[in-house]
N, C-alpha and C. Protein backbone atom coordinates (compact mmCIF):
# COMPACT_ATOMS: atom_id res chain seq x y z
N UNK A 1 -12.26 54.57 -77.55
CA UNK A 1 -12.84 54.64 -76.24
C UNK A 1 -13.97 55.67 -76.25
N UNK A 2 -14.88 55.49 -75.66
CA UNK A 2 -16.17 56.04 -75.44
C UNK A 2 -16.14 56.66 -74.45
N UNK A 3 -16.79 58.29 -74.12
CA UNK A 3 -16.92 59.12 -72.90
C UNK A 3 -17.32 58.25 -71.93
N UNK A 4 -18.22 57.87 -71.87
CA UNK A 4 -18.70 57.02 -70.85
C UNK A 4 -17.55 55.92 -69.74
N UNK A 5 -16.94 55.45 -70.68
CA UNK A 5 -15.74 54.60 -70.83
C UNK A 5 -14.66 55.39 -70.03
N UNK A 6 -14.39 56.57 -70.46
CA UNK A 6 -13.21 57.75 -70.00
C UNK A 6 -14.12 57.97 -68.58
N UNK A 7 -15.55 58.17 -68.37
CA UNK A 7 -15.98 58.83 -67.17
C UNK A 7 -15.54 57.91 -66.07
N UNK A 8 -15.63 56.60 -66.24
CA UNK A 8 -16.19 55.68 -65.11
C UNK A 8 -14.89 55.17 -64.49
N UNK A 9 -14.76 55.43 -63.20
CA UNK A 9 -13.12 55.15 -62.38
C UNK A 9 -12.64 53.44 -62.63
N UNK A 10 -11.20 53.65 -62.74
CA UNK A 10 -11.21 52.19 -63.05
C UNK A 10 -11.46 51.67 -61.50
N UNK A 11 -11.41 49.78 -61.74
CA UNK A 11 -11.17 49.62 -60.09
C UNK A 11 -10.32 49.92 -59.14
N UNK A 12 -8.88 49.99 -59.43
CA UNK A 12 -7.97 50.57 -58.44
C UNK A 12 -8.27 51.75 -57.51
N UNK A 13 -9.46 52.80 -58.52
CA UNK A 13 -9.25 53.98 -58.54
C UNK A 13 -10.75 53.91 -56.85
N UNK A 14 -11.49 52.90 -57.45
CA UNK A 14 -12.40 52.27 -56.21
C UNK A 14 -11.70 51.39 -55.03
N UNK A 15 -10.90 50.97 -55.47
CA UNK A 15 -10.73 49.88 -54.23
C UNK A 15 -9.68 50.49 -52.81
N UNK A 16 -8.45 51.16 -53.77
CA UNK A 16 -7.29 51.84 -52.85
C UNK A 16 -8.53 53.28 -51.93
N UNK A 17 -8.83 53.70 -51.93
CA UNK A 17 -9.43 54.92 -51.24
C UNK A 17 -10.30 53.89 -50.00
N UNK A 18 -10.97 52.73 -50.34
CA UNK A 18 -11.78 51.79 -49.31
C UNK A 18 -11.13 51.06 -48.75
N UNK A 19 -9.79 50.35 -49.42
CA UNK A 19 -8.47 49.59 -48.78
C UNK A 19 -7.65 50.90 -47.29
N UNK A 20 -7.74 52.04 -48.13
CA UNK A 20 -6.79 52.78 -47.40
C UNK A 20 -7.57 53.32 -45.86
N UNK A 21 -8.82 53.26 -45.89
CA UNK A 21 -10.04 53.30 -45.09
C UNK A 21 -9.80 52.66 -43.98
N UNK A 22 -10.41 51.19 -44.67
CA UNK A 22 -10.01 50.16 -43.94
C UNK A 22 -8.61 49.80 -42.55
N UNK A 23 -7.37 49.78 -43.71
CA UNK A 23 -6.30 50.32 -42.82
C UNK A 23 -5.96 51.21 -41.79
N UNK A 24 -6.82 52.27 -41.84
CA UNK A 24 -6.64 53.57 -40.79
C UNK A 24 -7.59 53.26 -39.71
N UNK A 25 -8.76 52.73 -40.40
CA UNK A 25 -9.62 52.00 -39.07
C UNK A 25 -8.93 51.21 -37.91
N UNK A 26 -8.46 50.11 -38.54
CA UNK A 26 -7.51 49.10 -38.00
C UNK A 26 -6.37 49.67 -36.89
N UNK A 27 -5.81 50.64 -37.66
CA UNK A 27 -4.71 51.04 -37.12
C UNK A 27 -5.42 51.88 -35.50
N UNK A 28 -6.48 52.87 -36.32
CA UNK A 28 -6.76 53.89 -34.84
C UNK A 28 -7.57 52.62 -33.50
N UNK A 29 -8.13 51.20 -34.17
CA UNK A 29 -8.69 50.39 -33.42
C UNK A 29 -7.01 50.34 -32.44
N UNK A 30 -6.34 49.96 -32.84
CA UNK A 30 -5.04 49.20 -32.03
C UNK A 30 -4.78 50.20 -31.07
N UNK A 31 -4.73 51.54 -31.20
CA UNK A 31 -4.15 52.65 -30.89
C UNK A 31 -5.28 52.79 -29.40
N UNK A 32 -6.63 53.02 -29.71
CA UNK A 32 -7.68 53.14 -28.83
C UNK A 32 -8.02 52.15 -27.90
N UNK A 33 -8.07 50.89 -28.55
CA UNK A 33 -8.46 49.36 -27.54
C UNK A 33 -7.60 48.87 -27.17
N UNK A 34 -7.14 48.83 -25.82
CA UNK A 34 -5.99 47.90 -25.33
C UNK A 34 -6.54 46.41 -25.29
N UNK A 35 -7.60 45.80 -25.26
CA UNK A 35 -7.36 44.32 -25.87
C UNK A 35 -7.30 44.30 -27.15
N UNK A 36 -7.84 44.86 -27.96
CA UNK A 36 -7.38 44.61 -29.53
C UNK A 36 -6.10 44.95 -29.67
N UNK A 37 -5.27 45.99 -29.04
CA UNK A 37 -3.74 45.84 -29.25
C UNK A 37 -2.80 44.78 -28.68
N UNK A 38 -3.20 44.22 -27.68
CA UNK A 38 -2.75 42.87 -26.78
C UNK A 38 -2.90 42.14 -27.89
N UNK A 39 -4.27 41.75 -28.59
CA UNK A 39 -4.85 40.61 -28.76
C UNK A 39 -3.76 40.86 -30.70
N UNK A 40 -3.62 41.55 -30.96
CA UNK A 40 -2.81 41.81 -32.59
C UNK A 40 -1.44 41.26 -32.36
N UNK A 41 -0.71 41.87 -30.74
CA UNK A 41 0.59 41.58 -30.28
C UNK A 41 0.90 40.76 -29.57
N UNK A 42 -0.27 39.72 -29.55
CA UNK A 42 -0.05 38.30 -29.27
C UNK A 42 -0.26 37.46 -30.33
N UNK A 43 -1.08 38.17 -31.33
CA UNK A 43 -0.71 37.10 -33.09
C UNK A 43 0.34 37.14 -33.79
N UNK A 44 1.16 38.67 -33.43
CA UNK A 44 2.34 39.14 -34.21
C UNK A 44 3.90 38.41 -33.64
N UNK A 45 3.30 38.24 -32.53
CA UNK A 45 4.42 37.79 -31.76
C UNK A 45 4.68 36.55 -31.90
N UNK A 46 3.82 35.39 -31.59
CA UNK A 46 3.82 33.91 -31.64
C UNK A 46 4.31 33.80 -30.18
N UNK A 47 4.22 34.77 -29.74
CA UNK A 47 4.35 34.34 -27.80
C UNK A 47 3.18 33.14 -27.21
N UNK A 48 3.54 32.05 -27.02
CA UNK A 48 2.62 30.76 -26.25
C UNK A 48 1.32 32.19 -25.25
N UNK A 49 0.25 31.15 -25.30
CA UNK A 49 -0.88 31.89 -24.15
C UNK A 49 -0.82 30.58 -23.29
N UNK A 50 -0.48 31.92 -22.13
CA UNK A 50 -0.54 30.86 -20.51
C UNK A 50 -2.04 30.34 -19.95
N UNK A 51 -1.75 29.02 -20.46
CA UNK A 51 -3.08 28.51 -19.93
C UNK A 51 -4.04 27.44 -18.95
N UNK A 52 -4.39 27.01 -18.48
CA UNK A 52 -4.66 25.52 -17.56
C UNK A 52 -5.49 24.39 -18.14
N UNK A 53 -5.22 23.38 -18.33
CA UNK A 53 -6.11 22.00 -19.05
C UNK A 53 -6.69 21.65 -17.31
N UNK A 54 -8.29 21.41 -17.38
CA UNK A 54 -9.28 20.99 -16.35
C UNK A 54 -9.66 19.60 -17.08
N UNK A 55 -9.15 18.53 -16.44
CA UNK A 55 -10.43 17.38 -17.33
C UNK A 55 -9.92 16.27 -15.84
N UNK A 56 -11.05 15.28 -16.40
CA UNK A 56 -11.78 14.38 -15.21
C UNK A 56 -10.16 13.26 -15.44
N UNK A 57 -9.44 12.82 -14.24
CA UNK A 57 -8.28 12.22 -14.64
C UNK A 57 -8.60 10.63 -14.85
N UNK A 58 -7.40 9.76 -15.64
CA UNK A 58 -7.61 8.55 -16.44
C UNK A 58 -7.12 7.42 -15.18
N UNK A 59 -7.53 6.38 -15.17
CA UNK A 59 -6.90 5.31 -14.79
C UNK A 59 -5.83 4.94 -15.01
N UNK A 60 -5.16 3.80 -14.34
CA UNK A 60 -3.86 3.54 -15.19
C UNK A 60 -3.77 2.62 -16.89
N UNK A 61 -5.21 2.09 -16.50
CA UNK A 61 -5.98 1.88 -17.70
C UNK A 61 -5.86 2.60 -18.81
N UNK A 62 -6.20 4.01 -19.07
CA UNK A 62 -6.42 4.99 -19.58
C UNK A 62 -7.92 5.41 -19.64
N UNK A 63 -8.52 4.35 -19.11
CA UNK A 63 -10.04 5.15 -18.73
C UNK A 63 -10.51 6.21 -17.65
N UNK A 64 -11.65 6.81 -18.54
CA UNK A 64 -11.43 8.23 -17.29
C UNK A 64 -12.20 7.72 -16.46
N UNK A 65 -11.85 8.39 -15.32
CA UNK A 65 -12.54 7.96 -13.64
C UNK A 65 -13.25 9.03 -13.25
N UNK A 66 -14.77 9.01 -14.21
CA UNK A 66 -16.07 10.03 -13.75
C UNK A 66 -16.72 9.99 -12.37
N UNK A 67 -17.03 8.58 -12.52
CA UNK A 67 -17.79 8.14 -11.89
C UNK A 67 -17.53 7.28 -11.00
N UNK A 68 -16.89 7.31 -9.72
CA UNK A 68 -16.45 6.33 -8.81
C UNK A 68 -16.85 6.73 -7.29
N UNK A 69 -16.48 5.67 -6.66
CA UNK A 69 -16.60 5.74 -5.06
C UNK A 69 -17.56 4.50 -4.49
N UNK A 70 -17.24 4.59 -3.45
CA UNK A 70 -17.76 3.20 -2.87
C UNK A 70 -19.47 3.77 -2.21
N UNK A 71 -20.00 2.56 -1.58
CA UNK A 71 -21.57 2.55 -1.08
C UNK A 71 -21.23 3.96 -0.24
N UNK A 72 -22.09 5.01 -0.45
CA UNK A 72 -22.32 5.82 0.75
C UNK A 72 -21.10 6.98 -0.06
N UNK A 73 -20.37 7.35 -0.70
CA UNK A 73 -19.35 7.96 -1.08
C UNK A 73 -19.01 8.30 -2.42
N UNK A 74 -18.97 9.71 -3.02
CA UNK A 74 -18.61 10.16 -4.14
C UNK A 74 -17.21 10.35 -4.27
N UNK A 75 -16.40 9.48 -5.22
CA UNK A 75 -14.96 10.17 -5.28
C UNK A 75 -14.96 10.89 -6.74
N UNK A 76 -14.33 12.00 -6.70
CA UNK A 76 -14.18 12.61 -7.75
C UNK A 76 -12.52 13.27 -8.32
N UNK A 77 -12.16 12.59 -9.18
CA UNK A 77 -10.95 12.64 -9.49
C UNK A 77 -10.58 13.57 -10.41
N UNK A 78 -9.65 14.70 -10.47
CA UNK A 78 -10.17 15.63 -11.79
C UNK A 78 -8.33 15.94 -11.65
N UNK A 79 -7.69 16.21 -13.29
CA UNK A 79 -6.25 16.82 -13.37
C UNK A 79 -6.31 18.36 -13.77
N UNK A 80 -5.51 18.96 -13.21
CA UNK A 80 -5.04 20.13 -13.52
C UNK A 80 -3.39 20.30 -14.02
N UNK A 81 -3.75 20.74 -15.50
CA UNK A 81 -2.42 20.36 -16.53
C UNK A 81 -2.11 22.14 -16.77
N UNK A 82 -0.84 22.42 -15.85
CA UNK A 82 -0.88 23.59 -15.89
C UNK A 82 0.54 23.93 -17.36
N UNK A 83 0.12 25.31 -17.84
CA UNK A 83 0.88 25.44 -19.27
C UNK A 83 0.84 27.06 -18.84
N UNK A 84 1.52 26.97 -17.60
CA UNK A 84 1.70 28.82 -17.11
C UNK A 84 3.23 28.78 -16.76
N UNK A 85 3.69 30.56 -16.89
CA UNK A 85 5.21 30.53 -16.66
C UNK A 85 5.51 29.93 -15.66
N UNK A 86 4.83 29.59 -14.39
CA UNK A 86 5.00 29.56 -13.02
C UNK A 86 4.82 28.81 -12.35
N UNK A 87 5.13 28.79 -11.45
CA UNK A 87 4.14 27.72 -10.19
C UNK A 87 3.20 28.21 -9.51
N UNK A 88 2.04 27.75 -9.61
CA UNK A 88 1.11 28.67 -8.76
C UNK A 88 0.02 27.52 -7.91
N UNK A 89 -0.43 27.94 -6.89
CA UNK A 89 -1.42 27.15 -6.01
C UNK A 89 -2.84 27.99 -7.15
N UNK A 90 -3.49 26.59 -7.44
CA UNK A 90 -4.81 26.95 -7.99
C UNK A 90 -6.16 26.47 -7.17
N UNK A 91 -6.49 27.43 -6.60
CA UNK A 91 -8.32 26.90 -6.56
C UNK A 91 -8.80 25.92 -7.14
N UNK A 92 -9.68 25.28 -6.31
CA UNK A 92 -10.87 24.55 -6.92
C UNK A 92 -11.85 24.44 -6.44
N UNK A 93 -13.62 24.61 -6.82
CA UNK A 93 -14.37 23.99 -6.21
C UNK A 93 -14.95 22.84 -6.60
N UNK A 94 -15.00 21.54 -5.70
CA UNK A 94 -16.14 19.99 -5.78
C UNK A 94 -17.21 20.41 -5.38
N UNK A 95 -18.15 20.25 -6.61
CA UNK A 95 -19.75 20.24 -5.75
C UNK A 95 -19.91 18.40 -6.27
N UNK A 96 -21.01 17.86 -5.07
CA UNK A 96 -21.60 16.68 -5.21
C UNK A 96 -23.32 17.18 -4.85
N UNK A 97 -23.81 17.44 -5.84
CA UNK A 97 -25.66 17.61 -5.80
C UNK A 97 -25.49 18.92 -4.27
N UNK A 98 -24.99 19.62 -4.82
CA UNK A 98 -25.29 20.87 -3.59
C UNK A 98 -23.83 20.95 -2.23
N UNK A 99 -22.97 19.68 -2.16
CA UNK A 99 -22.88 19.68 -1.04
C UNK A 99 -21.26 20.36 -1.47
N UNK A 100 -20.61 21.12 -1.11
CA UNK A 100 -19.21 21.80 -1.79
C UNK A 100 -17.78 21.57 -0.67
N UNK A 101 -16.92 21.75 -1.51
CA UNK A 101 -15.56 21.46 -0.90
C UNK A 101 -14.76 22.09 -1.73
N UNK A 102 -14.00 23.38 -0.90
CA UNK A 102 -12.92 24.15 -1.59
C UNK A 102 -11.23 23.57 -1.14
N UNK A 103 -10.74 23.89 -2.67
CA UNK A 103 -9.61 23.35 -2.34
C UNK A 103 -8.18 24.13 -2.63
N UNK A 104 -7.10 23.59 -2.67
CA UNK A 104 -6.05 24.27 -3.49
C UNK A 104 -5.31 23.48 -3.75
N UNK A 105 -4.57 23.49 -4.92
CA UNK A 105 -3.26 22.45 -5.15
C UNK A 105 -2.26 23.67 -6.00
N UNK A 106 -1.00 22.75 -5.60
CA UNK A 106 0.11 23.70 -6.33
C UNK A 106 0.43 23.22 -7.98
N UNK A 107 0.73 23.61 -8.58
CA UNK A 107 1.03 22.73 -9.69
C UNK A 107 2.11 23.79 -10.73
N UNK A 108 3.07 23.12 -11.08
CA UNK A 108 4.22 23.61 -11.27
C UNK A 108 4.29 23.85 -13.49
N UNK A 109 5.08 24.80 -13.45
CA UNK A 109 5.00 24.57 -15.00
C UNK A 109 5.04 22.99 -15.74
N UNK A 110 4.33 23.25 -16.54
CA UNK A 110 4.55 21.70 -17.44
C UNK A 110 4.23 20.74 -16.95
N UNK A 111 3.50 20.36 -15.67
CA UNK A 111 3.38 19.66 -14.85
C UNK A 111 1.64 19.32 -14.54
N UNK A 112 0.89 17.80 -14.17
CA UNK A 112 -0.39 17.91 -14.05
C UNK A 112 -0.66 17.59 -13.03
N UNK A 113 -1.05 17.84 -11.86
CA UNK A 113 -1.53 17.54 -10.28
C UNK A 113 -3.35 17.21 -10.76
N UNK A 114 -3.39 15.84 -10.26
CA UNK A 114 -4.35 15.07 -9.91
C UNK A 114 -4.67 15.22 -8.51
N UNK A 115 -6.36 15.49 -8.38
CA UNK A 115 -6.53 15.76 -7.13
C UNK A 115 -7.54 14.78 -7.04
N UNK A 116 -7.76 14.39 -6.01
CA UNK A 116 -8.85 13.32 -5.54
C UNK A 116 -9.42 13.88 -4.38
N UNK A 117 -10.85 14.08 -4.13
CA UNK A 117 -11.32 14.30 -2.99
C UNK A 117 -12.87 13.26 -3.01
N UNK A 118 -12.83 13.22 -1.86
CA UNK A 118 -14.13 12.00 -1.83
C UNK A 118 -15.28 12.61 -0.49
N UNK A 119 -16.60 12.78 -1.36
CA UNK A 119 -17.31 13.49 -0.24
C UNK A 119 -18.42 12.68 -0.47
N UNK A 120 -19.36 12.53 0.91
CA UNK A 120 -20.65 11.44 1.40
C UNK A 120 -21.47 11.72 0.49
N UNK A 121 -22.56 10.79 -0.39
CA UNK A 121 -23.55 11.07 -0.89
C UNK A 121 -24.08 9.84 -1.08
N UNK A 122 -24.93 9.69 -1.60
CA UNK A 122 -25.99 8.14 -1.73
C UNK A 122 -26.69 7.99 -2.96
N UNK A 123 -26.75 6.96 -3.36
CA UNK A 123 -27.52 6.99 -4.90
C UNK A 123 -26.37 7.91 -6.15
N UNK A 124 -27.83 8.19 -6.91
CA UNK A 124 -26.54 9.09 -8.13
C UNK A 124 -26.78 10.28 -8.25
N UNK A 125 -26.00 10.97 -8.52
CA UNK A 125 -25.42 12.40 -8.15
C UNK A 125 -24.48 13.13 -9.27
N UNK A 126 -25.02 14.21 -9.30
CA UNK A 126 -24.26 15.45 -10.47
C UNK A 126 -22.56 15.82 -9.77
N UNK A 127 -21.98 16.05 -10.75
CA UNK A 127 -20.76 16.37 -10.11
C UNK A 127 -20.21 17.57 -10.91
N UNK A 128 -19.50 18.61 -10.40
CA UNK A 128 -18.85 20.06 -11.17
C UNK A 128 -17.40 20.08 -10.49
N UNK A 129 -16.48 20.63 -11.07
CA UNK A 129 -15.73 21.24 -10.91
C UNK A 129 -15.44 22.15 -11.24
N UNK A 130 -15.32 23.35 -10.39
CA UNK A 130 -14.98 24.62 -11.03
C UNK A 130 -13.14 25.00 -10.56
N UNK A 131 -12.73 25.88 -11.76
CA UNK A 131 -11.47 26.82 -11.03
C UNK A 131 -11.96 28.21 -11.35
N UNK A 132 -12.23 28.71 -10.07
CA UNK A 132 -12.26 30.07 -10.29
C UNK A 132 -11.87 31.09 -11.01
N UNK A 133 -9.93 30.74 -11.15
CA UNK A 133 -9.59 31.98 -11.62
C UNK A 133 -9.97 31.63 -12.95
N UNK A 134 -10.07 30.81 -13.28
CA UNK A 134 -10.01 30.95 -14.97
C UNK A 134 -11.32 30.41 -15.30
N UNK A 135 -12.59 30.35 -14.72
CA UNK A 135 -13.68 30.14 -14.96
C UNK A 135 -14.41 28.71 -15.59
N UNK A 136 -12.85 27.84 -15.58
CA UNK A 136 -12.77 26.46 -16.43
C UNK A 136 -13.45 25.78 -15.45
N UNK A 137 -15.13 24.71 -16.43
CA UNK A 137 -15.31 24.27 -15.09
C UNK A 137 -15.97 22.58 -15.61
N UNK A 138 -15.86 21.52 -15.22
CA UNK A 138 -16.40 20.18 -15.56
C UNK A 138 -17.49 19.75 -14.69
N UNK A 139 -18.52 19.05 -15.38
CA UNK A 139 -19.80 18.37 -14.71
C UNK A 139 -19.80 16.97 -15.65
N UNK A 140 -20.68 16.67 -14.64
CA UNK A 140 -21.32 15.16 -14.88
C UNK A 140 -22.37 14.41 -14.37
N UNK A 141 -22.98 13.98 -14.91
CA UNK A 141 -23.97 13.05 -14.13
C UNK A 141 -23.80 11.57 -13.48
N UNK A 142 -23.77 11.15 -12.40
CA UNK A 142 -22.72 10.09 -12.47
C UNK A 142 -24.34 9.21 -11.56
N UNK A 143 -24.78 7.70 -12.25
CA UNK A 143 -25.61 7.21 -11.98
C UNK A 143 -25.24 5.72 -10.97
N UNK A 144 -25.86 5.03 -10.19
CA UNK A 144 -25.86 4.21 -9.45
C UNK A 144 -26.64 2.79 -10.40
N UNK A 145 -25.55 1.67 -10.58
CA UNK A 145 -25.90 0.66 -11.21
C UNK A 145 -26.68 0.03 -10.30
């Protein structure tokens, strides 16, 4: 073996001091940030995240019903598929091209409440749904054949 050879650290001797770094970072992150400690003790855990499915609801068909309503009338059909511990009344807002309608429905664990509301408009028209609390929100453009 050659001095040179004897001088130069092996890798362990590099990697554990930048590994051990690393780790203490991590650790004082968990300690300091309460969402990074939530967010570690919700991977560690495998605890479900309580959440809400927003989408435009299906026919009995199974086609979705974007775009409906009769001469003079927007209906807009949208499910809320709730996956929370609870039962809770959720918000909603319908816009049709500006014109709005707030709502609420209850919807129970495990359970999807379809809401239908039908508001005046003519020709074709953008459509949104928002839920507030959780910022989940659907649009569309819905055109006149």
């Amino acid at each position: 073996m050659t001095s040179t050879e004897e001088a130069r650290p092996r890798w362990f001797q590099r990697v554990l001091p930048v590994t051990a770094l690393t780790l203490a970072l991590v650790a004082l992150a968990a300690l300091a940030v309460p969402g990074f400690r939530d967010q570690v003790a919700l991977s560690a855990s495998h605890r479900p995240e309580p959440y809400v499915e927003l989408y435009f609801a299906r026919a009995s068909d199974g086609t979705q019903l974007v775009c409906a309503g009769g001469k003079g009338s927007a209906d807009v059909r949208f499910a809320i598929a709730s996956h929370l511990d609870d039962t809770r009344d959720l918000a909603y807002v319908v816009t049709v091209d500006g014109t709005t309608r707030k709502g609420a429905t209850s919807v129970e664990p495990g359970k999807t409440a379809v809401v239908h509301e039908t508001l005046d408009h003519q020709g074709a028209y953008d459509v949104s749904v928002l839920l507030p609390a959780s910022g989940d929100k659907l649009s569309a453009h819905c055109g006149r054949h």
